[in-house]
C-alpha atoms as a PDB file:
ATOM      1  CA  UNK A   1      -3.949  18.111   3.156  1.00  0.00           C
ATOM      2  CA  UNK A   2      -5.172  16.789   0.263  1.00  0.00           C
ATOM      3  CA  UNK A   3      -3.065  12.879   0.769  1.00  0.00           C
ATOM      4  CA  UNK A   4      -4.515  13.344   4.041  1.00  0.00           C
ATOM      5  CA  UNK A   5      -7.898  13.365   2.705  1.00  0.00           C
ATOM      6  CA  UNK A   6      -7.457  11.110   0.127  1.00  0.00           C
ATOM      7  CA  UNK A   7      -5.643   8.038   2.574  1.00  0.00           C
ATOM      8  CA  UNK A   8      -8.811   9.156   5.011  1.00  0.00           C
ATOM      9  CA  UNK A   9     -11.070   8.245   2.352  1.00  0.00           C
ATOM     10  CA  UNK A  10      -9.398   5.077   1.911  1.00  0.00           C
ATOM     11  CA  UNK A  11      -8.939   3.725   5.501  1.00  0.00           C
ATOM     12  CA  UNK A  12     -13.097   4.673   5.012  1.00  0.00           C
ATOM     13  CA  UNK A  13     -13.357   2.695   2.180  1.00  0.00           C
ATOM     14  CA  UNK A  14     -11.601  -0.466   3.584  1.00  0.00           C
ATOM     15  CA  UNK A  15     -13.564  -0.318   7.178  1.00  0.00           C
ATOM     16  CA  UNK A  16     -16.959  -0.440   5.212  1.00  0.00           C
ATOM     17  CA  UNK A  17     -15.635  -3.439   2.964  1.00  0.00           C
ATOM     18  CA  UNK A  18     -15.019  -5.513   6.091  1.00  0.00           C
ATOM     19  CA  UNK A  19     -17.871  -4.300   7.945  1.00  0.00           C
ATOM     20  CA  UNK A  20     -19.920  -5.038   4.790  1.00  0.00           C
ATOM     21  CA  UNK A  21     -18.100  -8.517   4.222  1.00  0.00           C
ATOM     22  CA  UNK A  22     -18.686  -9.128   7.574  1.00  0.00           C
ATOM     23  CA  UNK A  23     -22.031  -8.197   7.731  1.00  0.00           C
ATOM     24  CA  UNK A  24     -23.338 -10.862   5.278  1.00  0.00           C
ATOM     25  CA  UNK A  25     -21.620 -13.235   6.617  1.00  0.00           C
ATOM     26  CA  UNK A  26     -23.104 -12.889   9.781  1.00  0.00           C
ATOM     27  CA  UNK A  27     -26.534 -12.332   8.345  1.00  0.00           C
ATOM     28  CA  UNK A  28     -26.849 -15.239   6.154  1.00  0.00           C
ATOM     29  CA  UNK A  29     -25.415 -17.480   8.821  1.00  0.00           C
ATOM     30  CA  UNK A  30     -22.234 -18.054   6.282  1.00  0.00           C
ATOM     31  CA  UNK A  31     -19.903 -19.325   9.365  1.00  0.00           C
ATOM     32  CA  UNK A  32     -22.658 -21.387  11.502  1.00  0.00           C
ATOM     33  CA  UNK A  33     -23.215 -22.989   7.404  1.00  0.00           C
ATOM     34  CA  UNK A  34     -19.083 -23.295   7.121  1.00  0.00           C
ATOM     35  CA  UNK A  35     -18.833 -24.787  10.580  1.00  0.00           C
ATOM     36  CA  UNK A  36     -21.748 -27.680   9.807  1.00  0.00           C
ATOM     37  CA  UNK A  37     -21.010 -28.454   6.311  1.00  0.00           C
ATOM     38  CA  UNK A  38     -17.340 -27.889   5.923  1.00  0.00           C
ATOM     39  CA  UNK A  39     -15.666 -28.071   9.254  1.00  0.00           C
ATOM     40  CA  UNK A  40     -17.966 -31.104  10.820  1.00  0.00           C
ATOM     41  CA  UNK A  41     -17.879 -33.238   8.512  1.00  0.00           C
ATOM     42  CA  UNK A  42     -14.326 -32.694   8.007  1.00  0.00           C
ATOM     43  CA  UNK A  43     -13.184 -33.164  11.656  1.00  0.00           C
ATOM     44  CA  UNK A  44     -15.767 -36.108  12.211  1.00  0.00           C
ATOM     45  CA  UNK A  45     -14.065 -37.863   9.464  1.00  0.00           C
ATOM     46  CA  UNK A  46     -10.504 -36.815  10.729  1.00  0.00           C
ATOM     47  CA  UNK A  47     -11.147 -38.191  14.320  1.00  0.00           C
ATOM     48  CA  UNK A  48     -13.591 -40.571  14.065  1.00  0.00           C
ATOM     49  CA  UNK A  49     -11.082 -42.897  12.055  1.00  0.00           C
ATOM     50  CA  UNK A  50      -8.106 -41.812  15.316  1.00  0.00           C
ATOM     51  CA  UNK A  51      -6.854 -45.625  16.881  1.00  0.00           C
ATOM     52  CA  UNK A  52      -7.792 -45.534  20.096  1.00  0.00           C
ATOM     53  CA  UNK A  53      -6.961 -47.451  22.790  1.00  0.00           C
ATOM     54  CA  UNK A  54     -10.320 -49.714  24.204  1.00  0.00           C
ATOM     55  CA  UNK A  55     -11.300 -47.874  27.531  1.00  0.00           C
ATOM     56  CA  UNK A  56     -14.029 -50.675  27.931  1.00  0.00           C
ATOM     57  CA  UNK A  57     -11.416 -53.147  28.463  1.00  0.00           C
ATOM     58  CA  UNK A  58      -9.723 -52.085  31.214  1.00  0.00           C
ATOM     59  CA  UNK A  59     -10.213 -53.951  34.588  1.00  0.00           C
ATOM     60  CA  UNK A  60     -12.230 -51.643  37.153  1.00  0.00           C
ATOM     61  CA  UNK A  61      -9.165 -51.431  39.578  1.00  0.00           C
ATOM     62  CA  UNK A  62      -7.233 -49.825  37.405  1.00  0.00           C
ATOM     63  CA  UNK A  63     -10.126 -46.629  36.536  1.00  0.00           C
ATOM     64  CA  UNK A  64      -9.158 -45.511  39.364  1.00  0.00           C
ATOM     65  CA  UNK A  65      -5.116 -44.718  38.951  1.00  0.00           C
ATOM     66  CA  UNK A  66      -4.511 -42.799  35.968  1.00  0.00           C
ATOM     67  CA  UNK A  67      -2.342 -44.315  33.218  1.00  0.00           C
ATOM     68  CA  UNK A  68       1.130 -42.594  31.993  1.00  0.00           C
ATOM     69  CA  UNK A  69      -0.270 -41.492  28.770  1.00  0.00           C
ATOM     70  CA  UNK A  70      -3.448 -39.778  30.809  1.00  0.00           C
ATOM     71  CA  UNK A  71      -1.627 -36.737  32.671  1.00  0.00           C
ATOM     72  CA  UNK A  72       1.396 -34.871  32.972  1.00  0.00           C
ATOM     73  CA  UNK A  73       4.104 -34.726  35.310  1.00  0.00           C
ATOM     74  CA  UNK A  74       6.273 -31.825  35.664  1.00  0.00           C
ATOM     75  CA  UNK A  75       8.932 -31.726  38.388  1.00  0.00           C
END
C-alpha cells in the first residue's frame, strides 16, 4: 500500500509539472512569441529564397490546363 501511495504521489507530482509548465506557457503567450519570432522568421527565410518557376510568364491558354508538376495522377 505504501508503493501504491508513494507512485500515486508521483504520477501527482508529474501531472502538476506539466499542467504548471503548460500553464505559463499559455499565459505569457510563450508559443504565439515562439511561432512569430522563431518559427516565422525561420520559415520566411527558408521559402522565400525556394526557385520557383515564373507563373506570370505563362501564356493565358495554357492557365487553363494544369501542368504535370501541378496534380497527381493515380491509375
Amino acid at each position: 500500500m505504501k508503493a501504491l501511495n508513494k507512485f500515486l504521489l508521483k504520477i501527482c507530482g508529474l501531472v502538476a509539472l506539466v499542467y504548471g509548465i503548460l500553464f505559463a506557457v499559455f499565459y505569457f503567450d510563450l508559443d504565439g512569441k515562439f511561432m512569430y519570432y522563431i518559427w516565422e522568421p525561420f520559415m520566411i527565410k527558408r521559402f522565400d529564397n525556394m526557385k520557383r518557376k515564373d507563373k506570370t510568364l505563362t501564356p493565358y491558354g495554357r492557365k487553363d490546363t494544369l501542368e504535370p508538376d501541378e496534380y497527381t495522377q493515380i491509375r
